[in-house]
Protein backbone atom coordinates (compact mmCIF):
# COMPACT_ATOMS: atom_id res chain seq x y z
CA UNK A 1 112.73 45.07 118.21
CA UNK A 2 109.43 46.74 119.22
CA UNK A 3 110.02 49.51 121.82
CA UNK A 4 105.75 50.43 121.77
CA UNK A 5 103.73 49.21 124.92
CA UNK A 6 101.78 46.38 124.54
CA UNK A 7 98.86 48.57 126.60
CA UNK A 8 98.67 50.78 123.11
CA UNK A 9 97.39 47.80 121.46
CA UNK A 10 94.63 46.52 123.55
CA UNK A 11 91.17 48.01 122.82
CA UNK A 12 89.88 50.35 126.05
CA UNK A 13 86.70 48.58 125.76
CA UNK A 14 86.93 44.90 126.00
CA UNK A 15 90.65 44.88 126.87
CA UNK A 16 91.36 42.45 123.79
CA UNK A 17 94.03 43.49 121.16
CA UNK A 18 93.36 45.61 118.72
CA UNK A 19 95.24 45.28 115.14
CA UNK A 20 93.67 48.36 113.62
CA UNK A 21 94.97 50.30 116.76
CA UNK A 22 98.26 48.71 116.52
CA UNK A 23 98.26 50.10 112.58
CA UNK A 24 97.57 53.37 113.59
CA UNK A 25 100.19 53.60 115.83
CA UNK A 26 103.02 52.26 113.62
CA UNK A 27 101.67 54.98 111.25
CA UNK A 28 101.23 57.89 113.03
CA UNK A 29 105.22 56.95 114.20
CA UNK A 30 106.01 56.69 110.85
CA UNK A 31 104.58 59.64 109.40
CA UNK A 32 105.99 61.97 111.94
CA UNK A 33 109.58 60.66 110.63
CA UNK A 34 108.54 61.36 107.07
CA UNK A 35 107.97 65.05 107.91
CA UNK A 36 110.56 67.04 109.66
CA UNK A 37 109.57 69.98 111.41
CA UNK A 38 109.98 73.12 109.40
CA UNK A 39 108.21 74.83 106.73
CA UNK A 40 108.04 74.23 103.07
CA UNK A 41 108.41 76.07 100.32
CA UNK A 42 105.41 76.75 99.13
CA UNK A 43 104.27 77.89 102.76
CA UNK A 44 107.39 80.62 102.67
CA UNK A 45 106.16 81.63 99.39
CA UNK A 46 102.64 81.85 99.99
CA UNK A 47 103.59 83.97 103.39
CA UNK A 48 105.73 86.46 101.21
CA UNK A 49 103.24 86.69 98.67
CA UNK A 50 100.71 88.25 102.14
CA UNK A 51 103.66 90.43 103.18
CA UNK A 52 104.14 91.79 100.19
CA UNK A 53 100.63 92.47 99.24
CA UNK A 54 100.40 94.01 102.86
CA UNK A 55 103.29 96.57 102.21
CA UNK A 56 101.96 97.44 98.70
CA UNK A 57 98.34 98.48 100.70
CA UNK A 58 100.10 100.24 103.37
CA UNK A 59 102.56 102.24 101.25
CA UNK A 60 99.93 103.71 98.78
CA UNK A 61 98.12 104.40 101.97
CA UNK A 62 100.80 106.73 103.62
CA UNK A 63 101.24 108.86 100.57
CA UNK A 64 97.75 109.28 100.34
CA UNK A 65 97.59 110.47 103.93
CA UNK A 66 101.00 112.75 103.05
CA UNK A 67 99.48 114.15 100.45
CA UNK A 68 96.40 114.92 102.12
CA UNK A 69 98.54 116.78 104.79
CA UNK A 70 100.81 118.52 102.77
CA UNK A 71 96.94 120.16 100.88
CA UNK A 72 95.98 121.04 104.63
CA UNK A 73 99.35 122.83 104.98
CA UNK A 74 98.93 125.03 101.92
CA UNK A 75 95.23 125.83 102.78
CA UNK A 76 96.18 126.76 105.73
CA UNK A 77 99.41 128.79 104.40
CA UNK A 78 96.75 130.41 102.03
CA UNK A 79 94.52 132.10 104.97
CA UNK A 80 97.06 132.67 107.11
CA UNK A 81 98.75 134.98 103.59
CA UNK A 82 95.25 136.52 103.09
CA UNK A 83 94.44 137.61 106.32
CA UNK A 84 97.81 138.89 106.93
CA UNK A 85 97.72 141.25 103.52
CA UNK A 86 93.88 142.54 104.72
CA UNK A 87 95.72 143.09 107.91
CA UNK A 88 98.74 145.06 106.23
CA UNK A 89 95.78 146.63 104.28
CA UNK A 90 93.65 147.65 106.88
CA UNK A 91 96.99 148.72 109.08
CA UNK A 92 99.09 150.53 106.61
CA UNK A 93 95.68 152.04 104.49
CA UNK A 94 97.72 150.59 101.73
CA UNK A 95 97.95 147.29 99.80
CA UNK A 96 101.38 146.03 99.91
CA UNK A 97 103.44 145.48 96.61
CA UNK A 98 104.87 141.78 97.32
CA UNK A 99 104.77 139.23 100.20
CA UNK A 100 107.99 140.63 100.75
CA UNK A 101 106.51 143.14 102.36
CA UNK A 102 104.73 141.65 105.18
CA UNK A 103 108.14 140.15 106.06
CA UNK A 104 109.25 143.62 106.56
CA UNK A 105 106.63 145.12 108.19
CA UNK A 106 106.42 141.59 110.83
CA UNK A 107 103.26 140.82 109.93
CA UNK A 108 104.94 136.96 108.94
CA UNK A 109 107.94 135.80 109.97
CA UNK A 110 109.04 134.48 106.42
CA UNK A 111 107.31 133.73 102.92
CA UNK A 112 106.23 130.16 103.71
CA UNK A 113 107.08 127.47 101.38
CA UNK A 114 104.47 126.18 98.98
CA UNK A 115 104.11 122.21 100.41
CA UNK A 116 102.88 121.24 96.80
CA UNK A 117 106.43 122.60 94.87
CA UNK A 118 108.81 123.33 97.68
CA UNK A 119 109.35 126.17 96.84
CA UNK A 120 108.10 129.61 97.75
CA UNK A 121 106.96 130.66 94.25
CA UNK A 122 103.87 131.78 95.16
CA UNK A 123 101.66 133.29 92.34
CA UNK A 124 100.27 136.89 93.81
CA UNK A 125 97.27 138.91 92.25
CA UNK A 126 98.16 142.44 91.36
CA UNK A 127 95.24 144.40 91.41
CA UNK A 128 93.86 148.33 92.22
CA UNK A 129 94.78 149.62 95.37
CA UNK A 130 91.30 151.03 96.49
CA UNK A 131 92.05 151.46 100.09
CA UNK A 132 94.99 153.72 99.69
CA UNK A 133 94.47 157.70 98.77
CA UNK A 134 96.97 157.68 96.63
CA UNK A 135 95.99 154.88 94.63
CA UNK A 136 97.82 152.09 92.24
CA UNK A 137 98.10 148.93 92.45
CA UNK A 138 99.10 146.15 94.90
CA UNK A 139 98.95 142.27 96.35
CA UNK A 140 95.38 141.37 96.28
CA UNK A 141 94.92 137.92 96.56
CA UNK A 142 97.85 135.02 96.56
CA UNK A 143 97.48 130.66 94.93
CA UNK A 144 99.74 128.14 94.65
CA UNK A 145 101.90 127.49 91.63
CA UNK A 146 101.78 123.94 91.83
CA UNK A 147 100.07 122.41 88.46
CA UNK A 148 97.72 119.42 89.05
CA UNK A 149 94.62 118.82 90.67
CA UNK A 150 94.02 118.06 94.74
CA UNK A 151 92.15 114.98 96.24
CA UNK A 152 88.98 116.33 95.81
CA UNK A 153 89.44 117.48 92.33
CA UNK A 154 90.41 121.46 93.05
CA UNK A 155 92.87 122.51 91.20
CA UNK A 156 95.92 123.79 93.68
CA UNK A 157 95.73 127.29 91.70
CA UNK A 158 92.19 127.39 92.80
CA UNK A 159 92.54 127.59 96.63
């Protein structure tokens, strides 16, 4: 039993019937019952295969950008510790003997922590005290004990 019009078969030209119209019919009917809707495998693989790719990009990407942050942090730990020991200097007419000391005199609130280690293991230049009358020897100049090399090349010791 044929449910399909007989108006699908007729040609829109000369109104006649059309068996190559009629074919394409049946077979576009056909075909659509061949292939459910859905996806196949191959197209879920493929699409994981771009996700994955994707995340791979984006994740190497975000620890670059961390670790590009965390060598703006200790740059900017390192002025902030050398201008506060030429202030102490400059204050006190004295160089002071650890980073401990500007904690105690308020020039800092706390020894900040090195972004690079964690830690606060800061590596502090001892050198002549030549501001002070009395002489010896005191923090001069502070760097990072983290080993390795920066983005750029620096090493971290070098800042």
């Amino acid at each position: 039993m044929d449910f399909r019009s007989p108006l699908l078969d007729l040609d829109s030209c000369t109104g006649e019937r059309n068996p190559a119209r009629r074919i394409r019919v049946i077979r576009s009917s056909e075909s659509s019952a061949q292939n459910p809707s859905g996806f196949t495998l191959l197209e879920l693989v493929m699409v994981m295969t771009i996700i994955v790719i994707l995340a791979a990009v984006s994740v190497t990407s975000y620890q670059h950008i961390q670790l590009k942050a965390r060598e703006t942090i200790l740059k900017e730990d390192l002025r902030t510790l050398r201008k506060m020991i030429d202030q102490y200097a400059a204050d006190k007419e004295k160089l002071p003997q650890s980073l401990d000391d500007l904690v105690t005199a308020v020039y800092i609130r706390e020894v900040p922590i090195d972004p690079i280690t964690g830690q606060k293991d800061w590596v502090v230049d001892m050198g002549e005290d030549t501001i002070s009358r009395d002489g010896g020897t005191g923090v001069v100049d502070v760097h990072s004990a983290a080993a390795g090399e920066s983005t750029d090349g620096t090493a971290y010791r070098d800042f």
